[in-house]
C-alpha atoms as a PDB file:
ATOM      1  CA  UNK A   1       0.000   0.000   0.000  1.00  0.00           C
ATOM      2  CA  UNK A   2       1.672   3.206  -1.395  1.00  0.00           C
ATOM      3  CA  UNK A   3       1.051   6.042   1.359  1.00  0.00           C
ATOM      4  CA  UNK A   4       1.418  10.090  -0.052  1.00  0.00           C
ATOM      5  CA  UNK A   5       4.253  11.012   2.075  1.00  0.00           C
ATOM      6  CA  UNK A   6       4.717  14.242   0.283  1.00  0.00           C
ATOM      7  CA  UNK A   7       2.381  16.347   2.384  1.00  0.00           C
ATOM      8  CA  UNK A   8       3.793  15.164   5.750  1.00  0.00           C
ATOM      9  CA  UNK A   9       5.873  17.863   8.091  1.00  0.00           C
ATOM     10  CA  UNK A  10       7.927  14.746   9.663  1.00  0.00           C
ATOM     11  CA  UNK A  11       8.043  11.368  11.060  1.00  0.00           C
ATOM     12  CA  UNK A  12       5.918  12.143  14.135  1.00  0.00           C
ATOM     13  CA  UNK A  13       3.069  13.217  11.356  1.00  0.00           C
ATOM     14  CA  UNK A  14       3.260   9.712   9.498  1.00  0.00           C
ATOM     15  CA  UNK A  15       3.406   7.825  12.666  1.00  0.00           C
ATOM     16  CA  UNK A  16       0.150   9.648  13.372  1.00  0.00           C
ATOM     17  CA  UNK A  17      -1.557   8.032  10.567  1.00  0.00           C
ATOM     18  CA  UNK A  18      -1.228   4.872  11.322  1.00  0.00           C
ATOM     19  CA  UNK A  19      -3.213   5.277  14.684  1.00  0.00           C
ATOM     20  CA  UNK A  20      -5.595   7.681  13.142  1.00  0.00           C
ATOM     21  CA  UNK A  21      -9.745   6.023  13.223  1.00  0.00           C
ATOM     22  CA  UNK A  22      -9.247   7.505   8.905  1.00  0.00           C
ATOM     23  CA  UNK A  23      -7.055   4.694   8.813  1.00  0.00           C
ATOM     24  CA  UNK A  24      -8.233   2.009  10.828  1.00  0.00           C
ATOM     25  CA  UNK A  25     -11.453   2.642   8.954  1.00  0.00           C
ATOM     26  CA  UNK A  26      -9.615   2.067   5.456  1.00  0.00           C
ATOM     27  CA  UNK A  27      -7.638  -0.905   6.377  1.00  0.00           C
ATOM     28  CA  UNK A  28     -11.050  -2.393   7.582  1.00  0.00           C
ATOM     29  CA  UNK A  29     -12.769  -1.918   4.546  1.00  0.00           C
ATOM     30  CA  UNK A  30      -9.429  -3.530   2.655  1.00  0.00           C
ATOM     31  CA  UNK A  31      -9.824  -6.594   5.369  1.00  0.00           C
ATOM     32  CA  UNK A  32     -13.454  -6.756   4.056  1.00  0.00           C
ATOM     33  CA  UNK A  33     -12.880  -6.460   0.591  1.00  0.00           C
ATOM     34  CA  UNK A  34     -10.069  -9.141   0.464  1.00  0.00           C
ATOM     35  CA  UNK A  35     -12.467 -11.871   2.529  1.00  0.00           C
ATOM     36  CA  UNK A  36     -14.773 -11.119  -0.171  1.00  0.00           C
ATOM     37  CA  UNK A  37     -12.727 -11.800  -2.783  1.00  0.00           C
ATOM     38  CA  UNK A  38     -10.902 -14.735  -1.454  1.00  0.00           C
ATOM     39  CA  UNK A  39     -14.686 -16.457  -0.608  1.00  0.00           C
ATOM     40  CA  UNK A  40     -15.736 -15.402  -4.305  1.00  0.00           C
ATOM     41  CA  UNK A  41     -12.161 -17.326  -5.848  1.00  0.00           C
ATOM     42  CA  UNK A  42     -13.061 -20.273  -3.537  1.00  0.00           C
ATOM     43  CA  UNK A  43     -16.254 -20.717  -5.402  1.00  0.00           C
ATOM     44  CA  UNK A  44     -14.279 -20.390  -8.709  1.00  0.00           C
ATOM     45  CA  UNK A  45     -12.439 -23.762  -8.299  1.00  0.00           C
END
């Protein structure tokens, strides 16, 4: 997962990101979209 570093001010900003509820919100919805599509290439074999 590529993250836009080019707006950040310094480490302390990224490291904020990954404990931000934006973020936990998106890597939810990628957990949810991956168990979808791992249960729908199940069914393909």
């Amino acid at each position: 997962m590529e993250v836009d570093y080019s707006g950040a001010e310094s480490v302390s900003s990224i490291a904020k990101l990954r404990n931000s509820k934006q973020f936990s919100e998106i890597m939810d919805k990628i957990a949810i979209y991956v168990e979808k599509q791992r249960k729908n290439s199940e069914g393909d074999c």
